[in-house]
N, C-alpha and C. Protein backbone atom coordinates (compact mmCIF):
# COMPACT_ATOMS: atom_id res chain seq x y z
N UNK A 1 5.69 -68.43 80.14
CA UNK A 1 4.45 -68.36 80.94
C UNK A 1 4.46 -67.07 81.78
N UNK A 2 3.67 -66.37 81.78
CA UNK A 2 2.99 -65.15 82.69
C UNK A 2 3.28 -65.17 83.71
N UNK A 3 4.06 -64.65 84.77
CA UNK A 3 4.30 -65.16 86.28
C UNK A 3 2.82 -64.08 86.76
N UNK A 4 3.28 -62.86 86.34
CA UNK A 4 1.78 -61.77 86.59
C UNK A 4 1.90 -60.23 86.19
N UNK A 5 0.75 -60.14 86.29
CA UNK A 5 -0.18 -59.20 85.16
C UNK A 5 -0.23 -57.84 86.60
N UNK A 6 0.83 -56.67 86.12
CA UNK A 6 0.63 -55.39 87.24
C UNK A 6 0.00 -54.07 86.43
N UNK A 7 -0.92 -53.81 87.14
CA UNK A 7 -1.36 -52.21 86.97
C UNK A 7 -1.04 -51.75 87.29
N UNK A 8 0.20 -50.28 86.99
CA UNK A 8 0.88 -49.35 87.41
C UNK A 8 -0.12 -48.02 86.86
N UNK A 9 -0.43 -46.97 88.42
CA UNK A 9 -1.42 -46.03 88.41
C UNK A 9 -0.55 -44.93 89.43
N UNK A 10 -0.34 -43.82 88.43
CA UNK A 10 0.08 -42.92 89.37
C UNK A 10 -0.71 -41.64 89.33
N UNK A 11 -1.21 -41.11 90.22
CA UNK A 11 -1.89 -40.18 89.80
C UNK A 11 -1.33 -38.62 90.98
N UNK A 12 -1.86 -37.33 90.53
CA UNK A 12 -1.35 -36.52 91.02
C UNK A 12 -1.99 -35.65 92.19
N UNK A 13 -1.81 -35.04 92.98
CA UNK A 13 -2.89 -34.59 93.96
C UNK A 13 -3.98 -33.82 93.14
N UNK A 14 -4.08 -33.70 91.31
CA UNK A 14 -5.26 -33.02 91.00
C UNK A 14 -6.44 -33.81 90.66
N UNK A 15 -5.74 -34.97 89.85
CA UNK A 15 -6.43 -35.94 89.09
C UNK A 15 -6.48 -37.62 90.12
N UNK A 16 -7.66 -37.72 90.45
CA UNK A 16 -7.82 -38.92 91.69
C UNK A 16 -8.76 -39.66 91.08
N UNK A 17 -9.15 -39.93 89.31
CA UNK A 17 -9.98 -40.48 88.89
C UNK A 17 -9.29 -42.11 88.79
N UNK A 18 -8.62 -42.84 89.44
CA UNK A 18 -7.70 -44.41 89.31
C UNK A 18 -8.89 -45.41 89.50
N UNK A 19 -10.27 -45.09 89.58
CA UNK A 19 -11.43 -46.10 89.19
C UNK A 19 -11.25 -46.02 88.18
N UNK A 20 -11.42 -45.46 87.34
CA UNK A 20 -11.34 -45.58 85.37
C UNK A 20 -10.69 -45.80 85.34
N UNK A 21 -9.38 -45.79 85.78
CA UNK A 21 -8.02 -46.18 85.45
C UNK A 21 -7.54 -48.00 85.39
N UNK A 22 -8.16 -47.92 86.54
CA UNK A 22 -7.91 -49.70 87.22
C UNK A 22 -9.24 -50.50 86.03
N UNK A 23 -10.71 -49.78 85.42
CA UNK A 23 -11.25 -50.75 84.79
C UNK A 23 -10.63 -50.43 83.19
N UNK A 24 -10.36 -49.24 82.45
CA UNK A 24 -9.86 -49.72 81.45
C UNK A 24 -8.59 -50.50 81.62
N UNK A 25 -7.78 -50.85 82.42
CA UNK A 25 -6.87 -51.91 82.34
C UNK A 25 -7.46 -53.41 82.63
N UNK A 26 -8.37 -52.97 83.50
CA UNK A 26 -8.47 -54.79 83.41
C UNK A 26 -9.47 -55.20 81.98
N UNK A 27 -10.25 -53.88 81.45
CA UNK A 27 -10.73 -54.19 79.95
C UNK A 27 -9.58 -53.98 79.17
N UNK A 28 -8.60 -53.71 79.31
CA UNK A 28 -7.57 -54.16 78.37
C UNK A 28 -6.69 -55.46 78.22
N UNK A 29 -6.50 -55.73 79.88
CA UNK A 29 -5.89 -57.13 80.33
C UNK A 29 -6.31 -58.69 79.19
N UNK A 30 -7.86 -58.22 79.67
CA UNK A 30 -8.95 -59.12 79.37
C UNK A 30 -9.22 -59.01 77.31
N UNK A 31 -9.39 -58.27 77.07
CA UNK A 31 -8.80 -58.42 75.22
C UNK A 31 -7.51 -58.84 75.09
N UNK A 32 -6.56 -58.31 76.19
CA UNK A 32 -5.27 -59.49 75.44
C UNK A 32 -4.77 -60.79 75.72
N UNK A 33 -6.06 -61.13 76.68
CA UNK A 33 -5.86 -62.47 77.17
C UNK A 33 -5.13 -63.22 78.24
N UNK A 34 -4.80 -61.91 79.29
CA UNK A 34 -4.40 -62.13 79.99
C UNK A 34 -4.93 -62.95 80.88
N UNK A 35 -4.34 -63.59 81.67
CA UNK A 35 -5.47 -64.58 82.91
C UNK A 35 -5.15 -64.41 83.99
N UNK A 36 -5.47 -64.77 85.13
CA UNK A 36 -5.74 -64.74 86.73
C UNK A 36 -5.49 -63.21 87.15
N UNK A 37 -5.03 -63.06 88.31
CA UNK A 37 -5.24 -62.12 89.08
C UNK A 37 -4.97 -60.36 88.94
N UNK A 38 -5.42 -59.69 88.63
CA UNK A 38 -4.91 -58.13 88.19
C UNK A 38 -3.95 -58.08 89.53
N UNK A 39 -2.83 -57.48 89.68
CA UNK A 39 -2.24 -56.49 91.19
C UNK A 39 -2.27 -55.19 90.36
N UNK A 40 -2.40 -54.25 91.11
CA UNK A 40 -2.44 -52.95 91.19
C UNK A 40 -1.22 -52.34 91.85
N UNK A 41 -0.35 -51.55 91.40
CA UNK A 41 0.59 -50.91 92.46
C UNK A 41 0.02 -48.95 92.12
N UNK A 42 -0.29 -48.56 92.79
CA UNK A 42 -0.71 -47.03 92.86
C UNK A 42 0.07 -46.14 93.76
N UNK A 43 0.64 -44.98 93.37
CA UNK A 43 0.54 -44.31 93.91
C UNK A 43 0.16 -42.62 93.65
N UNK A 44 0.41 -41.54 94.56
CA UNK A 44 0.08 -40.19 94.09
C UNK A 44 0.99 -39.46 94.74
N UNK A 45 1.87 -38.93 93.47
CA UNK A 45 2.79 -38.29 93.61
C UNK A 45 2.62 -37.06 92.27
N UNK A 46 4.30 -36.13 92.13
CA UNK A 46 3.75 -35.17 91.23
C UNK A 46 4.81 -36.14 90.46
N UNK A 47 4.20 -35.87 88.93
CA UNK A 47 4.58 -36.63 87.69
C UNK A 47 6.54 -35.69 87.70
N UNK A 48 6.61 -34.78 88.37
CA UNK A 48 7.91 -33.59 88.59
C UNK A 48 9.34 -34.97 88.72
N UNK A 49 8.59 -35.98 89.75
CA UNK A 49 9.45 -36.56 90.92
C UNK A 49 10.16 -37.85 89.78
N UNK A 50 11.37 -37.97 90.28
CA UNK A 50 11.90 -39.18 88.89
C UNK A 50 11.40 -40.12 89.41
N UNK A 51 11.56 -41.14 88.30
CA UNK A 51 10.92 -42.84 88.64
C UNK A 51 11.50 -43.36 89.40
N UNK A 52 12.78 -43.16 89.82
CA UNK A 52 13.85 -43.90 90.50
C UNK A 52 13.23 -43.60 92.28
N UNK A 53 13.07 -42.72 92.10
CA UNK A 53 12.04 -41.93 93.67
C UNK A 53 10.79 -42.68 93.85
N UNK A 54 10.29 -43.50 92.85
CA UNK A 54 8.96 -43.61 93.38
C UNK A 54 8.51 -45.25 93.43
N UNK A 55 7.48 -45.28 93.59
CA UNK A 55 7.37 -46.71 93.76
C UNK A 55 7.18 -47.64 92.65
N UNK A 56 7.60 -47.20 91.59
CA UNK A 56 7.74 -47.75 90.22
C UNK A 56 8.84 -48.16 90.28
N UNK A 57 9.85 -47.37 90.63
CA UNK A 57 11.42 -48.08 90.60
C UNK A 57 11.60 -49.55 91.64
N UNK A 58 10.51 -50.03 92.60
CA UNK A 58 10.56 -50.52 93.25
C UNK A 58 9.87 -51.55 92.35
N UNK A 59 8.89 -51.43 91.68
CA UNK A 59 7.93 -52.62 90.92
C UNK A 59 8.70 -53.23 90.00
N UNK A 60 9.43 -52.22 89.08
CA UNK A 60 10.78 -52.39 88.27
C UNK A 60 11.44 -53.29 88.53
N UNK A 61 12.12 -53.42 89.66
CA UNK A 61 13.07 -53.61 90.57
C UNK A 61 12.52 -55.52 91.13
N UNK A 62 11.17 -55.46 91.22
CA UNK A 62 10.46 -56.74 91.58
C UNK A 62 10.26 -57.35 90.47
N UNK A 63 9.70 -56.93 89.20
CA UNK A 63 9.57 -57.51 88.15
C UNK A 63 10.50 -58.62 87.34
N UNK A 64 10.01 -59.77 86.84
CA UNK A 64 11.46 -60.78 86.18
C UNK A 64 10.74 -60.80 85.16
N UNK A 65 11.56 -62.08 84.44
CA UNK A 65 11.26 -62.26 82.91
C UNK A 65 9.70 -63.39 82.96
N UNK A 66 8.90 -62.71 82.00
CA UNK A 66 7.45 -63.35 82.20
C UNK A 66 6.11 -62.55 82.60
N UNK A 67 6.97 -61.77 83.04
CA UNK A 67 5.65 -60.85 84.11
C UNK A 67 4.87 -59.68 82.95
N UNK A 68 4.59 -58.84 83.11
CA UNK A 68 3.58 -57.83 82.31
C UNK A 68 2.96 -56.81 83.10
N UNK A 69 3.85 -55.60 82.75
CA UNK A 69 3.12 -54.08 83.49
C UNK A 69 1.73 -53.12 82.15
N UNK A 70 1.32 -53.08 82.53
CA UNK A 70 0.08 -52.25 81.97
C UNK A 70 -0.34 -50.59 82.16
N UNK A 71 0.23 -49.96 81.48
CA UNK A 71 0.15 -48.44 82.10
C UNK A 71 -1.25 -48.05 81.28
N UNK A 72 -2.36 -47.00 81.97
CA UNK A 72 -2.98 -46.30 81.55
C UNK A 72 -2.59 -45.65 80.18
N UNK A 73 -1.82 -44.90 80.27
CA UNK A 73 -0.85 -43.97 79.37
C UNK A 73 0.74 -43.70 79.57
N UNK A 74 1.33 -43.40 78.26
CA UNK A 74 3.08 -43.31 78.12
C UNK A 74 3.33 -42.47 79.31
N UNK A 75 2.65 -41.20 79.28
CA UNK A 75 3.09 -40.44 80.60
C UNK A 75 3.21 -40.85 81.93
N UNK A 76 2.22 -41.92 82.16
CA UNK A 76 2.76 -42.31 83.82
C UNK A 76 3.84 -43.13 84.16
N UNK A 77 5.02 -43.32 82.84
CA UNK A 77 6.33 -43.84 83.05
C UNK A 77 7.74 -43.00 83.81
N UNK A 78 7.00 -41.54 83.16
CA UNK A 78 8.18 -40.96 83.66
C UNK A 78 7.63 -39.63 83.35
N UNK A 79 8.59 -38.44 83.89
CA UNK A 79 8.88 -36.98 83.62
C UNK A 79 8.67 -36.27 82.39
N UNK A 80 9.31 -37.10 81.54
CA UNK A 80 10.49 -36.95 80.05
C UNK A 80 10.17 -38.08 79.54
N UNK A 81 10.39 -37.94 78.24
CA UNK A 81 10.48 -39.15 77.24
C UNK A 81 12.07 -39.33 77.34
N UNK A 82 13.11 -39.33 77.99
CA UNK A 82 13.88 -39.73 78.35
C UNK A 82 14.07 -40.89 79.46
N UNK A 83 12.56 -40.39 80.26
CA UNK A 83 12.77 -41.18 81.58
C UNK A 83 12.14 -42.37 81.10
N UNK A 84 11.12 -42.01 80.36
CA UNK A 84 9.96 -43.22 79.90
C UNK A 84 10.88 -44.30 78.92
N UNK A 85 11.92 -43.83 78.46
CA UNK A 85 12.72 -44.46 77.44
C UNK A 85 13.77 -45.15 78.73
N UNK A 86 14.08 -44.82 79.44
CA UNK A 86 14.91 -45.65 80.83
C UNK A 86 14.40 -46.47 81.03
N UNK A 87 12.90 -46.53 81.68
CA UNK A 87 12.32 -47.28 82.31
C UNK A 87 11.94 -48.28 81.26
N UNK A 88 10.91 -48.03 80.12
CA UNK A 88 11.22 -49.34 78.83
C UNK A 88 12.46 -50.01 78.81
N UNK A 89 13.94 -49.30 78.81
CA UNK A 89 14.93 -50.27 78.44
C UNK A 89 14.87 -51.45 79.86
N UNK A 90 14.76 -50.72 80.83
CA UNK A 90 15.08 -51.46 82.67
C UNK A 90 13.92 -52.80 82.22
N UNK A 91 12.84 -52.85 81.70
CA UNK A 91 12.09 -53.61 81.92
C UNK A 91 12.30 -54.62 80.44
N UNK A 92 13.18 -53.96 79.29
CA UNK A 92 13.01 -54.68 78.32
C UNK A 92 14.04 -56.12 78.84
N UNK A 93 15.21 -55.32 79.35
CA UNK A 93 16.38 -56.20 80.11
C UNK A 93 16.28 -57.54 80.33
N UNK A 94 14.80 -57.04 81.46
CA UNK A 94 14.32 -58.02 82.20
C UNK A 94 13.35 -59.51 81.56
N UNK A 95 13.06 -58.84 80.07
CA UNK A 95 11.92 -59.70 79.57
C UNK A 95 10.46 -59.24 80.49
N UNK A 96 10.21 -58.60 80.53
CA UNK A 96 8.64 -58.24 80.80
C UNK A 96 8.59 -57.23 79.84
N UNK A 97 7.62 -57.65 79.36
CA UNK A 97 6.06 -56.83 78.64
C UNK A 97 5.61 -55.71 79.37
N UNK A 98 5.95 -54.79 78.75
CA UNK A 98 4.58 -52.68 78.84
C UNK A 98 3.97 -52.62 77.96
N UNK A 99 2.51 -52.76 78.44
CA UNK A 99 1.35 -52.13 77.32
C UNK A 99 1.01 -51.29 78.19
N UNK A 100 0.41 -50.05 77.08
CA UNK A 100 -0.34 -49.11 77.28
C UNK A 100 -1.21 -49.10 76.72
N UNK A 101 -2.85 -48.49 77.66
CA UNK A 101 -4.24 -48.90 77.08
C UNK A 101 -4.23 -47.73 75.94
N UNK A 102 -3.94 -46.90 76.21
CA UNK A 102 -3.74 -45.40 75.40
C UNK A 102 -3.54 -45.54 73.99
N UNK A 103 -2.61 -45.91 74.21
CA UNK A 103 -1.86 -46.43 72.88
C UNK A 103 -1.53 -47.73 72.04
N UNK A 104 -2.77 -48.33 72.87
CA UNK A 104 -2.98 -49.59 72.54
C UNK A 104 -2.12 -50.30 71.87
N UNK A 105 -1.43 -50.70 72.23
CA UNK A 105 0.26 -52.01 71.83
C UNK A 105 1.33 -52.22 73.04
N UNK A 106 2.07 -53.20 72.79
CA UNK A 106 2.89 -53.77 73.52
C UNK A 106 4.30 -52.29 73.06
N UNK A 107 5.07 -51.61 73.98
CA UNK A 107 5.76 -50.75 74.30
C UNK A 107 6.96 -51.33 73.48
N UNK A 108 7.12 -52.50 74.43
CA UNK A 108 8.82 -53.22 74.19
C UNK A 108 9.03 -54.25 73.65
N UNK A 109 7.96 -54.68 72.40
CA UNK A 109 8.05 -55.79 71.99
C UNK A 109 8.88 -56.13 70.66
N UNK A 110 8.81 -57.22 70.42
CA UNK A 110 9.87 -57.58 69.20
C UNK A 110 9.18 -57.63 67.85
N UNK A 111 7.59 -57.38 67.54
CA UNK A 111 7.19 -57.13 66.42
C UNK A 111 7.63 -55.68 66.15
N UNK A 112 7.52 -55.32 64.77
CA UNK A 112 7.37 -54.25 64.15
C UNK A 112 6.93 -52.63 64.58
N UNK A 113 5.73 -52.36 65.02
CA UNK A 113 5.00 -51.95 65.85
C UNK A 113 5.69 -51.53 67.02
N UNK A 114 6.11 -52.28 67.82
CA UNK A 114 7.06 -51.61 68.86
C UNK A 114 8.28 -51.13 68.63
N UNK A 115 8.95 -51.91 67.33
CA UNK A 115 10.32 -51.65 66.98
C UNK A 115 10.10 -50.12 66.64
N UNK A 116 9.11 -49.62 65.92
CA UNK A 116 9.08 -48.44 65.37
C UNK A 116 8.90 -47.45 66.25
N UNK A 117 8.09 -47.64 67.30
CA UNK A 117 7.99 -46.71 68.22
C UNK A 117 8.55 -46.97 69.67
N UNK A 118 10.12 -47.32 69.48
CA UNK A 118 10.62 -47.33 70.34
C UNK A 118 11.78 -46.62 69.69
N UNK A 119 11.75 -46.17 68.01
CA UNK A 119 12.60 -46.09 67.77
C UNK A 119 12.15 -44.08 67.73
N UNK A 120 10.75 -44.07 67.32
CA UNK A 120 10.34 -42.93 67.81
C UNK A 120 10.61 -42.01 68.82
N UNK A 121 10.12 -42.98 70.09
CA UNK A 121 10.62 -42.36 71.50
C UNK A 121 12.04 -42.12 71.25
N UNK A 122 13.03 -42.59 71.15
CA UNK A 122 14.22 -41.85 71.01
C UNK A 122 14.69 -41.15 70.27
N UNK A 123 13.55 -40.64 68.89
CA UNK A 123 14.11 -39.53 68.56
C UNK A 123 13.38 -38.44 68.76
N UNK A 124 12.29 -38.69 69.54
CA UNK A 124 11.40 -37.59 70.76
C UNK A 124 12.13 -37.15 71.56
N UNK A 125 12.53 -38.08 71.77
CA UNK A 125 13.93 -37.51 73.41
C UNK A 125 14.97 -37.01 73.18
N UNK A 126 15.54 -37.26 71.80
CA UNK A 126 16.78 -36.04 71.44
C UNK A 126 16.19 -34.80 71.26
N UNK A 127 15.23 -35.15 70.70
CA UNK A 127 14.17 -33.44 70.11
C UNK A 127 14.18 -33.04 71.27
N UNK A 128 13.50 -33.72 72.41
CA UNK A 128 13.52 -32.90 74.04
C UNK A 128 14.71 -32.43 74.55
N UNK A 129 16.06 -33.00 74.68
CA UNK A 129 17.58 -32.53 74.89
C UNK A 129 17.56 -31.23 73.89
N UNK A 130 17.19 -31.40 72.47
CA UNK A 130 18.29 -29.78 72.03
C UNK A 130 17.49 -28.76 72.02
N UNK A 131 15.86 -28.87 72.93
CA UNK A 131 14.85 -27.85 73.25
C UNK A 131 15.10 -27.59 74.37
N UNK A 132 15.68 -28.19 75.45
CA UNK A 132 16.22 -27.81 76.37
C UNK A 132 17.29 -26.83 76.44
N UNK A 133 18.53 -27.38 75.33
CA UNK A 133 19.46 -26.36 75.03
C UNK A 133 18.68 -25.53 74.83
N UNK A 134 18.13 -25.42 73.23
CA UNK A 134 17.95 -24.12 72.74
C UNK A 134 17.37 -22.98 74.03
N UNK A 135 16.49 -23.67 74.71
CA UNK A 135 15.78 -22.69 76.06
C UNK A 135 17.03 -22.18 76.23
N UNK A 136 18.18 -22.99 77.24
CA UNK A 136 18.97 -22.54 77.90
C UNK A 136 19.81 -21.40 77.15
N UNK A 137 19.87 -21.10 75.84
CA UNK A 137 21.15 -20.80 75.04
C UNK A 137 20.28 -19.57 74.92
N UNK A 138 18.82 -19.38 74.62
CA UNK A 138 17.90 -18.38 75.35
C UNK A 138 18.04 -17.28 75.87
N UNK A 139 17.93 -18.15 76.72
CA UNK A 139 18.06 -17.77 78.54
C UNK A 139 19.61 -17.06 78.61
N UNK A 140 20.36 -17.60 78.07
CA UNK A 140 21.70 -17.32 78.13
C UNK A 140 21.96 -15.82 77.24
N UNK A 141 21.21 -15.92 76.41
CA UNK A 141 21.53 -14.55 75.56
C UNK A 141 20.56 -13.55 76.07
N UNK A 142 19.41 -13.39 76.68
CA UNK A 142 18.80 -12.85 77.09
C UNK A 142 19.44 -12.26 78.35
N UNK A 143 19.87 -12.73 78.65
CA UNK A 143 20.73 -12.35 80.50
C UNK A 143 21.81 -11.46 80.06
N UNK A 144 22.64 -11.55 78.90
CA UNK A 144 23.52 -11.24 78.58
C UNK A 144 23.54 -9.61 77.89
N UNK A 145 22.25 -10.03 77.03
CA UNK A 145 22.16 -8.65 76.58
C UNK A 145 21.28 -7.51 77.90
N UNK A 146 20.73 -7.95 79.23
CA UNK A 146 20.02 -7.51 79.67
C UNK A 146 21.49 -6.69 80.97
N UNK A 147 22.64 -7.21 80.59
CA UNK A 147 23.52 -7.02 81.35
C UNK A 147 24.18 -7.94 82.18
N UNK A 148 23.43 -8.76 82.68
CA UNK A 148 24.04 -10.31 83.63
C UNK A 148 25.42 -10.30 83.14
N UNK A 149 26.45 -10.31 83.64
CA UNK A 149 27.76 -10.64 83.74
C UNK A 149 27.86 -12.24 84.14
N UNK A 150 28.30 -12.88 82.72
CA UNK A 150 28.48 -14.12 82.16
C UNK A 150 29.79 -14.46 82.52
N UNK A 151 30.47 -15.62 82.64
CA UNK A 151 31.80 -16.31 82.46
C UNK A 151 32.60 -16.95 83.68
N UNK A 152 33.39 -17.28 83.61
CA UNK A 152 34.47 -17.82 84.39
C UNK A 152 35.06 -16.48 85.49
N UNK A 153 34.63 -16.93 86.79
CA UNK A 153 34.83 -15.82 87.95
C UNK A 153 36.29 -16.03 88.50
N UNK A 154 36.74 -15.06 88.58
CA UNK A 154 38.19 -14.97 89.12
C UNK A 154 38.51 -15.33 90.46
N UNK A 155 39.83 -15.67 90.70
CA UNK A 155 40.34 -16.06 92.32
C UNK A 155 40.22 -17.76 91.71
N UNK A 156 40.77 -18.06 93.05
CA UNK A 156 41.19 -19.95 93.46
C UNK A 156 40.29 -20.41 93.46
N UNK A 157 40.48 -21.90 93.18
CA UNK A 157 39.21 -22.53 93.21
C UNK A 157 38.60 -22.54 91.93
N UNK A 158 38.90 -22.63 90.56
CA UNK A 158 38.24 -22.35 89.16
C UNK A 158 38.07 -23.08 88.70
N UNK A 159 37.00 -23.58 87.99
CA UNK A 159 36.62 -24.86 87.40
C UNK A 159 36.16 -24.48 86.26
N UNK A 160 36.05 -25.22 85.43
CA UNK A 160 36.13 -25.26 83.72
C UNK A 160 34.46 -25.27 83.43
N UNK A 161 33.74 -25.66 84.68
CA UNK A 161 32.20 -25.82 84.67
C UNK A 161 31.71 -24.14 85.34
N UNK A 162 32.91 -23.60 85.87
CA UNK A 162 32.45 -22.03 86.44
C UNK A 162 31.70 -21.17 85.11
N UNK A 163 32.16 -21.28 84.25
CA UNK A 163 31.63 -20.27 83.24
C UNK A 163 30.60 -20.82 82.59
N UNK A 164 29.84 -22.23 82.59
CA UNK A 164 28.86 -22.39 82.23
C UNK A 164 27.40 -22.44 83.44
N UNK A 165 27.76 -21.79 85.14
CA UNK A 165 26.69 -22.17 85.57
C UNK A 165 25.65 -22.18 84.96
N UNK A 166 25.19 -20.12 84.62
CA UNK A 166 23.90 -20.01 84.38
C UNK A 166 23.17 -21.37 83.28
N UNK A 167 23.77 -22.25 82.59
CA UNK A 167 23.19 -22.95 81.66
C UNK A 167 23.25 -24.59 82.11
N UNK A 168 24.06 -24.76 83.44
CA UNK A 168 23.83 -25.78 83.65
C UNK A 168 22.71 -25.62 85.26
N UNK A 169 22.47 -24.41 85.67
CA UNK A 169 21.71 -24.48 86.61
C UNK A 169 20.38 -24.87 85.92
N UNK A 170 20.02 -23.80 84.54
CA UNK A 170 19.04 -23.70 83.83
C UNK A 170 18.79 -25.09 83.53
N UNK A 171 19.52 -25.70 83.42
CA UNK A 171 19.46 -28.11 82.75
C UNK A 171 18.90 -28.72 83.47
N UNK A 172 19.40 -28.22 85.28
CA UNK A 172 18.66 -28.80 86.27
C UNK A 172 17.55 -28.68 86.40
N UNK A 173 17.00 -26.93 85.81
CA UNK A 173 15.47 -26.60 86.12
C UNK A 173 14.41 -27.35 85.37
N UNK A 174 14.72 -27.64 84.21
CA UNK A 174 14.53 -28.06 83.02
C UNK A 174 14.60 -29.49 83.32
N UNK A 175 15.10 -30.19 84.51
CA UNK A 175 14.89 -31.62 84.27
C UNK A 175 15.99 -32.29 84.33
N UNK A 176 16.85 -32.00 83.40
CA UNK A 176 17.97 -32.58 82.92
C UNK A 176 18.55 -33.93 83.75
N UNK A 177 19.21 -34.75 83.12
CA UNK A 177 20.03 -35.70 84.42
C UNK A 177 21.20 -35.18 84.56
N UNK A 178 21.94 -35.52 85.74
CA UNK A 178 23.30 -35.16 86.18
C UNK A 178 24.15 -35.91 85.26
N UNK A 179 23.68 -37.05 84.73
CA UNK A 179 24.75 -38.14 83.58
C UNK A 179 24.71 -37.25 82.63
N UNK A 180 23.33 -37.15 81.79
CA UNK A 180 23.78 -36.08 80.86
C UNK A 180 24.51 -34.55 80.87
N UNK A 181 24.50 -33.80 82.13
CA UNK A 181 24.63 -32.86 81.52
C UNK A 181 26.76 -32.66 82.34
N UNK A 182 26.99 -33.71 82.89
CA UNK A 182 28.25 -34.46 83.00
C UNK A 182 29.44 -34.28 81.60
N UNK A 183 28.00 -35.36 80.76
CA UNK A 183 28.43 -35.69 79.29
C UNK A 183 28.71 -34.43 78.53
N UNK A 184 27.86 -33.60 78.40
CA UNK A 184 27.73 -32.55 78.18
C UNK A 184 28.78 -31.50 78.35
N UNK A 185 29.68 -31.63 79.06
CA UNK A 185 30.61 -30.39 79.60
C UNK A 185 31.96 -30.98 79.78
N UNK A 186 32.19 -32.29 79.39
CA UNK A 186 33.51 -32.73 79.08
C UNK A 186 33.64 -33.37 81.35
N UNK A 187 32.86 -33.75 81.59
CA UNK A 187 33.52 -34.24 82.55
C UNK A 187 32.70 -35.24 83.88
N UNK A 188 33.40 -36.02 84.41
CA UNK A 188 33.00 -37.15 85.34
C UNK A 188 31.37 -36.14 85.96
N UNK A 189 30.80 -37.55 86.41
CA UNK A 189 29.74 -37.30 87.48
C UNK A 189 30.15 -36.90 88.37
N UNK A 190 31.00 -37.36 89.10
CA UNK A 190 31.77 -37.04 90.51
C UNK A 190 32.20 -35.63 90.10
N UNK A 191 32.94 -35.32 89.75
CA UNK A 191 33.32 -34.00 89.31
C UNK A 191 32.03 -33.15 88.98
N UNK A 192 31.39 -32.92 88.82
CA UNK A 192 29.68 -32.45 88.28
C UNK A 192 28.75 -32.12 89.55
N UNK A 193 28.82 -33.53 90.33
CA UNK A 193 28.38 -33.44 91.77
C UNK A 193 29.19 -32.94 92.81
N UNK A 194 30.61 -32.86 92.47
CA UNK A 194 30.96 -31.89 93.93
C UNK A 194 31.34 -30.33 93.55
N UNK A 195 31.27 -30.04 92.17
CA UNK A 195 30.95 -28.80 91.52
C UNK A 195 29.24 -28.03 92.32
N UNK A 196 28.69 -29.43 91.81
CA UNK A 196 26.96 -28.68 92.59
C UNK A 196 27.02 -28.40 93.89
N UNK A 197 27.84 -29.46 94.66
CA UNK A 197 27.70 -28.81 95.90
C UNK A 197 28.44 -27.97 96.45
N UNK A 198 29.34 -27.66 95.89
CA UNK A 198 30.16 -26.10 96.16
C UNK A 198 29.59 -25.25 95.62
N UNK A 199 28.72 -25.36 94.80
CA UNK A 199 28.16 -23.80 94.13
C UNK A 199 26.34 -24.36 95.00
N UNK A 200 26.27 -24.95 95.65
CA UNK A 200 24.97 -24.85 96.12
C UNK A 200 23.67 -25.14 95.49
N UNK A 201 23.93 -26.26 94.91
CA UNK A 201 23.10 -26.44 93.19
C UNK A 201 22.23 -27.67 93.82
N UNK A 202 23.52 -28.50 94.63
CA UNK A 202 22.84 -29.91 94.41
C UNK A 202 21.66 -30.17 94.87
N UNK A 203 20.74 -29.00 95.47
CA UNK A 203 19.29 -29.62 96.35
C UNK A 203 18.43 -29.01 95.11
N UNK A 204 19.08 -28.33 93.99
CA UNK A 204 18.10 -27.85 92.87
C UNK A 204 17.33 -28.76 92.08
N UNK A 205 16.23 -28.59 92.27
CA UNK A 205 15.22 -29.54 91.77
C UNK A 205 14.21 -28.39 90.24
N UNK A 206 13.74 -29.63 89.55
CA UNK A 206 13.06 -29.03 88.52
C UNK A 206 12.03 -28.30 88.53
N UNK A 207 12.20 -27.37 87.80
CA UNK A 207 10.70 -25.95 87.52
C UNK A 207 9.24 -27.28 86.93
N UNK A 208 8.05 -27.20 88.08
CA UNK A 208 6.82 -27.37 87.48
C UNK A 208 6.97 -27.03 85.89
């Protein structure tokens, strides 16, 4: 049984159209038969900011097994089809239902249809990881031939992550998570995070 039916609406300081937003969901609610009360959770933030920051991680977080979130579109889940693929698993966990009017189907469901395009989204999101590299590896040869002096800097204090800043600063700009790019370089989070904050990284936030 349905405990309840949420409209999740995030919109950005450009786009403030969440009247259309709030009636194609409840004309979507209403074709799938949903019943009693719409809630709405809204907010306006930049799509930049992770889910875990915003008040989605909090709806997430309220949601149990029974309930049903309704997004406008895939994009107002997350950043990345990485993030949007987090937040599907957090809610599949739980047993609640994501439809999107957009894309008209159930996100996380156990027919066919979702199986396939959940299986999609994750291989969207690897495609997004080795376009990220490739940028960075880029970026990396471009600096190199332009002269930038690359590598592992001399004196005490040397870490095995010293010679890859320029490409892990570039991960951060780019989005990246600290888990992945951890994974990525042979070593702990903890180790990753007190690397950033000795090199002055850790308040680096992602390029628009």
């Amino acid at each position: 049984m349905t405990n309840k039916v949420v409209g999740y609406l995030r919109v950005s300081t450009i786009d403030q159209n969440t009247e259309k937003n709030k009636n194609d969901i409840l004309s979507f609610a209403n074709s799938k038969g949903f019943l009693g009360k719409m809630e709405f959770v809204e907010e306006k933030i930049s799509g930049l900011k992770s889910w875990k920051k915003r008040k989605l991680n909090d709806l997430v977080q309220s949601m149990s097994e029974g309930d049903v979130m309704i997004v406008p579109e895939l994009s107002r889940l997350g950043r990345s089809l990485v993030e949007v693929l987090e937040v599907l698993n957090e809610l599949t966990k739980k047993d609640v239902a994501v439809y999107s009017v957009k894309e008209n189907f159930q996100l996380n469901g156990d027919d066919m249809q979702s199986k396939v395009m959940r299986t999609m989204l994750g291989l969207f999101a690897e495609i997004e990881r080795d376009l990220i590299s490739a940028r960075t590896k880029e970026g990396l040869a471009a600096a190199k031939a332009s002269g930038k002096q690359l590598g592992r800097p001399k004196g005490p204090g040397k870490s095995k992550l010293d010679e890859f800043k320029p490409e892990i600063e570039a991960l951060l700009k780019n989005g990246s998570k600290k888990t992945f790019i951890a994974k990525r370089f042979g070593v702990t989070p903890a180790t990753l995070t007190n690397w950033l904050k000795r090199h002055g990284l850790d308040k680096l936030q992602p390029k628009p």
